[in-house]
PDB file of N, CA and C in Angstrom:
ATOM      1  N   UNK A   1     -13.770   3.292   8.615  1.00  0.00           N
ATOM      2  CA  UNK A   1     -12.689   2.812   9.428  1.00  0.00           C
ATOM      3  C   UNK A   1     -11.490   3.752   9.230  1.00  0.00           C
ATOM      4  N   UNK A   2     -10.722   4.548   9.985  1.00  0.00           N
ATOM      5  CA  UNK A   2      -9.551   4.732  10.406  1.00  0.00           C
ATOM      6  C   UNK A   2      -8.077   4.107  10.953  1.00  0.00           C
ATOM      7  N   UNK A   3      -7.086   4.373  10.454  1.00  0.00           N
ATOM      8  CA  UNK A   3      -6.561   3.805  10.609  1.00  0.00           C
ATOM      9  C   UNK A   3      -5.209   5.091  11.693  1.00  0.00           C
ATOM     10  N   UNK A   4      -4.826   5.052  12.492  1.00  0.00           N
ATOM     11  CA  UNK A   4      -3.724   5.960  13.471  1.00  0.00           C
ATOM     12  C   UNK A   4      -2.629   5.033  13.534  1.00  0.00           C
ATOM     13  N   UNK A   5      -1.288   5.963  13.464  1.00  0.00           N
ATOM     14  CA  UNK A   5      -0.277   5.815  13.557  1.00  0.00           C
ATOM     15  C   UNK A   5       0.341   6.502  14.774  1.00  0.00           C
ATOM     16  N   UNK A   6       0.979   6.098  15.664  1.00  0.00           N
ATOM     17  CA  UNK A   6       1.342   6.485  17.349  1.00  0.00           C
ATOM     18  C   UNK A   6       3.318   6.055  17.223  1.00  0.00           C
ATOM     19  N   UNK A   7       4.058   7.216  16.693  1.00  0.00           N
ATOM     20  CA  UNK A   7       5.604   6.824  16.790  1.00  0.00           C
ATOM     21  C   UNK A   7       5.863   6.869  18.154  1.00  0.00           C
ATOM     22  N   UNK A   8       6.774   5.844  18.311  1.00  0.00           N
ATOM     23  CA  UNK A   8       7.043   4.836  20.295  1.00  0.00           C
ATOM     24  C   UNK A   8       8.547   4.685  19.967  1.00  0.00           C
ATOM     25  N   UNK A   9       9.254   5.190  20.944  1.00  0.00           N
ATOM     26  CA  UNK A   9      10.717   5.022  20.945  1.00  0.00           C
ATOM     27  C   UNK A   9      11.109   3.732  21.700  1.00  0.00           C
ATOM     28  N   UNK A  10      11.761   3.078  20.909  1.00  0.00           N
ATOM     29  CA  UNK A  10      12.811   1.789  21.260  1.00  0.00           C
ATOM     30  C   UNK A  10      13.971   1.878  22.687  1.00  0.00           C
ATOM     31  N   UNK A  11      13.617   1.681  23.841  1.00  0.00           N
ATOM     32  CA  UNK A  11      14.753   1.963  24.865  1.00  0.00           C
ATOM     33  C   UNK A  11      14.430   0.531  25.227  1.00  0.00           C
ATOM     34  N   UNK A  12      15.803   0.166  25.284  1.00  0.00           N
ATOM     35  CA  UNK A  12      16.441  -1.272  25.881  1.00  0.00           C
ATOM     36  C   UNK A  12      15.152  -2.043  25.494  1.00  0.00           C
ATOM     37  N   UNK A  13      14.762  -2.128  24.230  1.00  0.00           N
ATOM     38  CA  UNK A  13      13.551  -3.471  24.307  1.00  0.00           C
ATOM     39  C   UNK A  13      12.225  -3.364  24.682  1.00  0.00           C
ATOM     40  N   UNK A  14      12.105  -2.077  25.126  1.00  0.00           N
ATOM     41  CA  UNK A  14      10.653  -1.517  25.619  1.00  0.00           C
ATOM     42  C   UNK A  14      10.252  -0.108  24.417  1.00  0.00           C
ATOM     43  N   UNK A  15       9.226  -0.240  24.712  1.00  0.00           N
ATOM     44  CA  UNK A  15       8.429   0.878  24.004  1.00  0.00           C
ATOM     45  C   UNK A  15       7.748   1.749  24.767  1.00  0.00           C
ATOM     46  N   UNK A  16       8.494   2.699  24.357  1.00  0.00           N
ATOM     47  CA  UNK A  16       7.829   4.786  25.216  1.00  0.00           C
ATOM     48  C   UNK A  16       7.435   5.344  24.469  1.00  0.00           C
ATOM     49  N   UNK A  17       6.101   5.822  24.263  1.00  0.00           N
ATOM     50  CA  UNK A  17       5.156   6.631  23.434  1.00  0.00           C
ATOM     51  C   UNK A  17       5.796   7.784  23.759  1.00  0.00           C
ATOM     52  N   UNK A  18       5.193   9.301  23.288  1.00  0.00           N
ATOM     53  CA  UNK A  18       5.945  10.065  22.965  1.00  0.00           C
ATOM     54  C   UNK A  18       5.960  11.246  23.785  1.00  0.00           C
ATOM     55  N   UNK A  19       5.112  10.844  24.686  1.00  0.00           N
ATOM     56  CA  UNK A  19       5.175  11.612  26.051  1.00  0.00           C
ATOM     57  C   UNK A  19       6.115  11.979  27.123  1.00  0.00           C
ATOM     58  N   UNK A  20       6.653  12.871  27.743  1.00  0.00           N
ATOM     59  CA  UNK A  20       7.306  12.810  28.771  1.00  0.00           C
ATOM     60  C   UNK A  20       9.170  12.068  28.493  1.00  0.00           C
ATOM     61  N   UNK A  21       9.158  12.377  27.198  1.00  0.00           N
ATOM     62  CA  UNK A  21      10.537  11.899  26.980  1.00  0.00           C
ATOM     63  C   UNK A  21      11.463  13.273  27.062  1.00  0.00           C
ATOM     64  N   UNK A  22      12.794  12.665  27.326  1.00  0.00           N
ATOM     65  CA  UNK A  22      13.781  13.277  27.854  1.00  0.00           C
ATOM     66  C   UNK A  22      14.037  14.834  26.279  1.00  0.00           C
ATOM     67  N   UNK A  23      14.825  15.552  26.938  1.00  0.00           N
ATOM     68  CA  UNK A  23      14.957  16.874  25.483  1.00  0.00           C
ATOM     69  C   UNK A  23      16.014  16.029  24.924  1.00  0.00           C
ATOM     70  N   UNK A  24      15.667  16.441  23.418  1.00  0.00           N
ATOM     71  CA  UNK A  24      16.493  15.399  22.306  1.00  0.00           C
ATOM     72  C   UNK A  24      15.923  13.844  21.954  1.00  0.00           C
ATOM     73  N   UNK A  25      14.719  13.894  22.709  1.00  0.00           N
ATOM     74  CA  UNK A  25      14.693  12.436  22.250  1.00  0.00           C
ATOM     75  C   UNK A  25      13.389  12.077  21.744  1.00  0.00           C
ATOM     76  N   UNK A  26      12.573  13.906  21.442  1.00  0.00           N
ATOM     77  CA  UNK A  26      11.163  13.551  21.116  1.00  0.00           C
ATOM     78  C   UNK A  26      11.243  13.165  19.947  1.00  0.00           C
ATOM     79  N   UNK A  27       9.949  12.409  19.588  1.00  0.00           N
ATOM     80  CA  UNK A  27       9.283  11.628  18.255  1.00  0.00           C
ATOM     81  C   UNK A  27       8.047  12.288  18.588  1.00  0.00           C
ATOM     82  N   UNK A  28       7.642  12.638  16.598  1.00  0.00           N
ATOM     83  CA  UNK A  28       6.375  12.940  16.444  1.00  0.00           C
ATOM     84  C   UNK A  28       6.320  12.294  15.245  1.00  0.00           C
ATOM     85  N   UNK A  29       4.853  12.072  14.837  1.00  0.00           N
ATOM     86  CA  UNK A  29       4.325  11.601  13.546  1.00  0.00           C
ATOM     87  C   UNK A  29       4.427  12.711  12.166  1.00  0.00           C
ATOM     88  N   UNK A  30       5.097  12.927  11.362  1.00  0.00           N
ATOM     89  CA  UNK A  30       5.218  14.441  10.609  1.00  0.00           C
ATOM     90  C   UNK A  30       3.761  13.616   9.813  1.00  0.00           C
ATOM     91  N   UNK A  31       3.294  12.286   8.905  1.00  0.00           N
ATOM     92  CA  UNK A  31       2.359  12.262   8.262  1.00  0.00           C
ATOM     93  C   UNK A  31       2.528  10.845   7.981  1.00  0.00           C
ATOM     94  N   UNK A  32       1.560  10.531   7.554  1.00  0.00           N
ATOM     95  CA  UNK A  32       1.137   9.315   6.860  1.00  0.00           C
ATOM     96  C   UNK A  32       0.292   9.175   5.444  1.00  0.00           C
ATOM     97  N   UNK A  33       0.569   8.162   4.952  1.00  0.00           N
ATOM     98  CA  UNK A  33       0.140   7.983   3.657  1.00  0.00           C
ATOM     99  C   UNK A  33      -0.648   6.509   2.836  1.00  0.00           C
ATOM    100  N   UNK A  34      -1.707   6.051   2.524  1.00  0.00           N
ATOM    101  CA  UNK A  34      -1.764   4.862   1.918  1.00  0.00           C
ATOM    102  C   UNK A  34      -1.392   5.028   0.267  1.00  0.00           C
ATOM    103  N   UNK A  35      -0.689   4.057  -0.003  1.00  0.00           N
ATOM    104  CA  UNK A  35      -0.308   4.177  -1.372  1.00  0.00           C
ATOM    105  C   UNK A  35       0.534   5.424  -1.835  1.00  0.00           C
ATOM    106  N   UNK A  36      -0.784   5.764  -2.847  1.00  0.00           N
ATOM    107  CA  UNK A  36      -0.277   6.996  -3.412  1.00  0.00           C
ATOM    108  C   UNK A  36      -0.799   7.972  -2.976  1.00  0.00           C
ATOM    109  N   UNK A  37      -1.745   7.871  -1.990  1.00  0.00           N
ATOM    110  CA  UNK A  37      -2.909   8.889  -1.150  1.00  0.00           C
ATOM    111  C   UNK A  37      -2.383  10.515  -1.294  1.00  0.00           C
ATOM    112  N   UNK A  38      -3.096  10.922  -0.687  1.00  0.00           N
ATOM    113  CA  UNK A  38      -2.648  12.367   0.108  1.00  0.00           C
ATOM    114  C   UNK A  38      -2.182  11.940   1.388  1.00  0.00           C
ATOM    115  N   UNK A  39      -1.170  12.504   1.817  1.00  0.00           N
ATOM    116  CA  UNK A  39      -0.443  12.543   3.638  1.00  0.00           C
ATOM    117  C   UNK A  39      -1.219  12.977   4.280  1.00  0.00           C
ATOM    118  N   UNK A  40      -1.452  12.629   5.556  1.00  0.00           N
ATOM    119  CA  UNK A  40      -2.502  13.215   6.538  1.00  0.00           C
ATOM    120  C   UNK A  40      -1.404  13.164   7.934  1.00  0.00           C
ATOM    121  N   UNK A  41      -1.587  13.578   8.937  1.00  0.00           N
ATOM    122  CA  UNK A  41      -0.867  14.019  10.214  1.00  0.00           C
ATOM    123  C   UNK A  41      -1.538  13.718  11.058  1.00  0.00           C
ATOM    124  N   UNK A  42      -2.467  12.766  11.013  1.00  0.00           N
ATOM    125  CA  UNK A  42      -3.199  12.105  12.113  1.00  0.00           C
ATOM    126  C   UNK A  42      -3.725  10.752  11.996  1.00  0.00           C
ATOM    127  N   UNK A  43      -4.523  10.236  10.958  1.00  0.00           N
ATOM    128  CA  UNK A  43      -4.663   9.233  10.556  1.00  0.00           C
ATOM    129  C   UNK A  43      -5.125   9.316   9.169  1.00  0.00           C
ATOM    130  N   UNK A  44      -5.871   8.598   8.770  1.00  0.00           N
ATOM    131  CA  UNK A  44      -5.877   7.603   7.258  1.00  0.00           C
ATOM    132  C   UNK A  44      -7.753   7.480   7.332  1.00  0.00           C
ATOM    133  N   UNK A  45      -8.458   7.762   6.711  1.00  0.00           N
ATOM    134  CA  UNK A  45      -9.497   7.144   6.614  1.00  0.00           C
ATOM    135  C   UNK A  45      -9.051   5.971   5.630  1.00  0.00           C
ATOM    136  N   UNK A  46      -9.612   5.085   5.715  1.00  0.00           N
ATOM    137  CA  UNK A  46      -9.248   3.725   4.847  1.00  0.00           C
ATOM    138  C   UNK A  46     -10.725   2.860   4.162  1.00  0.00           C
ATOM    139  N   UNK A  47     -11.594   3.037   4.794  1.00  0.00           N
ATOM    140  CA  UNK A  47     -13.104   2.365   3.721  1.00  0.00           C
ATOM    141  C   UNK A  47     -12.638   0.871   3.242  1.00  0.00           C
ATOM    142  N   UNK A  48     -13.107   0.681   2.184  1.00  0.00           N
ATOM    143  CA  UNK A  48     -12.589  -0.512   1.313  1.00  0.00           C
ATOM    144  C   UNK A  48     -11.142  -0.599   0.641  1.00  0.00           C
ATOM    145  N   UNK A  49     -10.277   0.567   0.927  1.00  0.00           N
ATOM    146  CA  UNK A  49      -9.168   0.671   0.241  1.00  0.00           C
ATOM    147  C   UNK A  49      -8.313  -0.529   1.145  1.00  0.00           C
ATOM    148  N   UNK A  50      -6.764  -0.497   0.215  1.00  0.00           N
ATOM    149  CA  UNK A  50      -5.720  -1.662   0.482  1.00  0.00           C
ATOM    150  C   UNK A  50      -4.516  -0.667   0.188  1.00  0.00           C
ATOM    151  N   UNK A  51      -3.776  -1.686   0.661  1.00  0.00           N
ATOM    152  CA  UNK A  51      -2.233  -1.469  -0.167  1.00  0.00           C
ATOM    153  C   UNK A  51      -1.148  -0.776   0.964  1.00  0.00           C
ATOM    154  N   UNK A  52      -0.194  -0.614   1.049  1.00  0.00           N
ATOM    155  CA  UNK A  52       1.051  -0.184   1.812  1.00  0.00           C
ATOM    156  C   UNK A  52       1.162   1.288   2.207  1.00  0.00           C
ATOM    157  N   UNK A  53       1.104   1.487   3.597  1.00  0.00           N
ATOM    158  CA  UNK A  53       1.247   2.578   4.125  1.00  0.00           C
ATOM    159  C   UNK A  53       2.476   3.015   4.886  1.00  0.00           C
ATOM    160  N   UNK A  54       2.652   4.372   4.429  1.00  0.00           N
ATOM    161  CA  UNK A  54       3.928   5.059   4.711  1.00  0.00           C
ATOM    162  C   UNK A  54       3.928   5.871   6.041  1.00  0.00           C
ATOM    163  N   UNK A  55       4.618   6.123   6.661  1.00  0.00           N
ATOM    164  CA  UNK A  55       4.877   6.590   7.899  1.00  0.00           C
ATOM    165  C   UNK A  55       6.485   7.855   8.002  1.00  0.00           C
ATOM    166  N   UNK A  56       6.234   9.124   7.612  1.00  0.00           N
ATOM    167  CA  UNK A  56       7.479   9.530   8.630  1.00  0.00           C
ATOM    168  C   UNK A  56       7.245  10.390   9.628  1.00  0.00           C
ATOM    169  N   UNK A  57       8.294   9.963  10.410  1.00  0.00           N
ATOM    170  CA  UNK A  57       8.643  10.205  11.690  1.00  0.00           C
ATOM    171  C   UNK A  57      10.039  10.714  12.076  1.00  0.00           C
ATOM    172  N   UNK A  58       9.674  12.238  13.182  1.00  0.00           N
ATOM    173  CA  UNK A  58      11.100  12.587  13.595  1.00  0.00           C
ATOM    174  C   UNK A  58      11.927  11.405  14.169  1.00  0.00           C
ATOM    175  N   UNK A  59      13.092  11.453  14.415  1.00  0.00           N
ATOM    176  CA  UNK A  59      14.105   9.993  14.326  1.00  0.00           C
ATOM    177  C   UNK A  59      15.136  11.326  15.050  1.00  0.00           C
ATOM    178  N   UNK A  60      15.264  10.828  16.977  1.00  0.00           N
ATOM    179  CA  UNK A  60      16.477  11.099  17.343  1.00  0.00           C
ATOM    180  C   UNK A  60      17.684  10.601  16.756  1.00  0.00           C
ATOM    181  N   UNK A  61      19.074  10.776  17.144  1.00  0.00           N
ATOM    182  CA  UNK A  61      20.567  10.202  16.704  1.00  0.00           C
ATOM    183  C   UNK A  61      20.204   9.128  17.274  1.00  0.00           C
ATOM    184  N   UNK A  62      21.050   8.028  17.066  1.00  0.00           N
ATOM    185  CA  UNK A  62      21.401   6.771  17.729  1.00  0.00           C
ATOM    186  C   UNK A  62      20.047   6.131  18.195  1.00  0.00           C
ATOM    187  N   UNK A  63      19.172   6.158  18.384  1.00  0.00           N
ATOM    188  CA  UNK A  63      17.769   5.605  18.664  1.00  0.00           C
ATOM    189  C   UNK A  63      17.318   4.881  17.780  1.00  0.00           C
ATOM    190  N   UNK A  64      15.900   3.703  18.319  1.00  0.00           N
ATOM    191  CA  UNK A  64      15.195   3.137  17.254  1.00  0.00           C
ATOM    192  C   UNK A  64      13.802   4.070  17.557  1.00  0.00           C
ATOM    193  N   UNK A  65      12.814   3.874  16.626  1.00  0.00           N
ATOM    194  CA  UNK A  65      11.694   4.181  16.498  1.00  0.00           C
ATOM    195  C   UNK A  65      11.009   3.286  16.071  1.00  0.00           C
ATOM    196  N   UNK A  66       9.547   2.617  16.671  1.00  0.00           N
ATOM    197  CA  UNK A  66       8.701   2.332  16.134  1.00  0.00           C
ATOM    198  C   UNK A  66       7.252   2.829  16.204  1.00  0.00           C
ATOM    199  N   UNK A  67       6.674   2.322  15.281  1.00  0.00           N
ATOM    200  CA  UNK A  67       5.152   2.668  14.907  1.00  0.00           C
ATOM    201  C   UNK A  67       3.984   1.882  15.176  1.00  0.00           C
ATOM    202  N   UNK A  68       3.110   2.141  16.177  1.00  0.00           N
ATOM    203  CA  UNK A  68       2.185   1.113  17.388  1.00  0.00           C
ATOM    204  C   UNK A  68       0.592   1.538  15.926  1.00  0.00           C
ATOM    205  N   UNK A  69       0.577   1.372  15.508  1.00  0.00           N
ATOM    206  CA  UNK A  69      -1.178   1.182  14.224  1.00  0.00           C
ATOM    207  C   UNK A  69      -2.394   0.702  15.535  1.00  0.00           C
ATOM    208  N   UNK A  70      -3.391   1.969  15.249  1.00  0.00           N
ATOM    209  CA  UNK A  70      -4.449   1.432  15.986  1.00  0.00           C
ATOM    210  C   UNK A  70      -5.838   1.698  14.696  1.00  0.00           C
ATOM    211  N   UNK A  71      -7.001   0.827  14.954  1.00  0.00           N
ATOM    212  CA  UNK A  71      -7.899   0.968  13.681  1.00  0.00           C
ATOM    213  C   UNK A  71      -9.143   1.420  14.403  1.00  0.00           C
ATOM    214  N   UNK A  72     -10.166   2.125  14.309  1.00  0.00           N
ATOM    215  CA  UNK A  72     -10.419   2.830  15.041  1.00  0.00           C
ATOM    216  C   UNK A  72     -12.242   2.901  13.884  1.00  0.00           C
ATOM    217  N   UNK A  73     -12.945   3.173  14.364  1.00  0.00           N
ATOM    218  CA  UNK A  73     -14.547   3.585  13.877  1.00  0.00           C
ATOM    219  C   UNK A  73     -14.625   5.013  13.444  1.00  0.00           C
ATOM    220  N   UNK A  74     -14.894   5.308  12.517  1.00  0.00           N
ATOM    221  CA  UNK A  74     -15.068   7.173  12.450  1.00  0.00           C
ATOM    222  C   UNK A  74     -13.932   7.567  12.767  1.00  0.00           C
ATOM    223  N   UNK A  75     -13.709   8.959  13.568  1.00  0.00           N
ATOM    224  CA  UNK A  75     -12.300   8.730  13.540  1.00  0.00           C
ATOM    225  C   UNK A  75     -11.819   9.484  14.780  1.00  0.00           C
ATOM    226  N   UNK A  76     -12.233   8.494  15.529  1.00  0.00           N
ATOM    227  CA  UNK A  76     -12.042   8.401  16.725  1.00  0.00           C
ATOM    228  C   UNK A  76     -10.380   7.002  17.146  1.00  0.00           C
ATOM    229  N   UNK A  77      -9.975   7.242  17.760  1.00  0.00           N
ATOM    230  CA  UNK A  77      -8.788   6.096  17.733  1.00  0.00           C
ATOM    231  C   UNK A  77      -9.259   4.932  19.545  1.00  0.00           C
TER     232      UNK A  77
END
């Protein structure tokens, strides 16, 4: 099992993936992490493991950002 992380920008209450956004306002995923893992830049293989996963992400000024988790077979999303 896999686990993907997809950073989605916050405008007025809606969520815009990271496509086709205006200059200055892209978001990308720089890496992710479970625990104490190694960072990966795409997803997470996860197996039987647990525990709290980290996420950073470029972060325009004044904007929110959130993070859409999809779990995925092999590692395919």
């Amino acid at each position: 099992m896999h686990l993907h992380a997809t950073p989605q920008l916050v405008i007025d209450g809606s969520l815009e993936d990271a496509t086709d956004l205006p200059m200055g306002y892209e978001i990308s995923l720089l890496d992710m992490r479970l625990e104490e893992g190694d960072a990966h830049s795409s997803g997470i293989r996860i197996g039987s493991q647990g525990g709290n996963v980290t996420c950073r992400v470029t972060m325009p000024e004044d904007v929110a950002v959130s993070v859409k988790f999809t779990f995925a077979r092999g590692g395919e999303a």
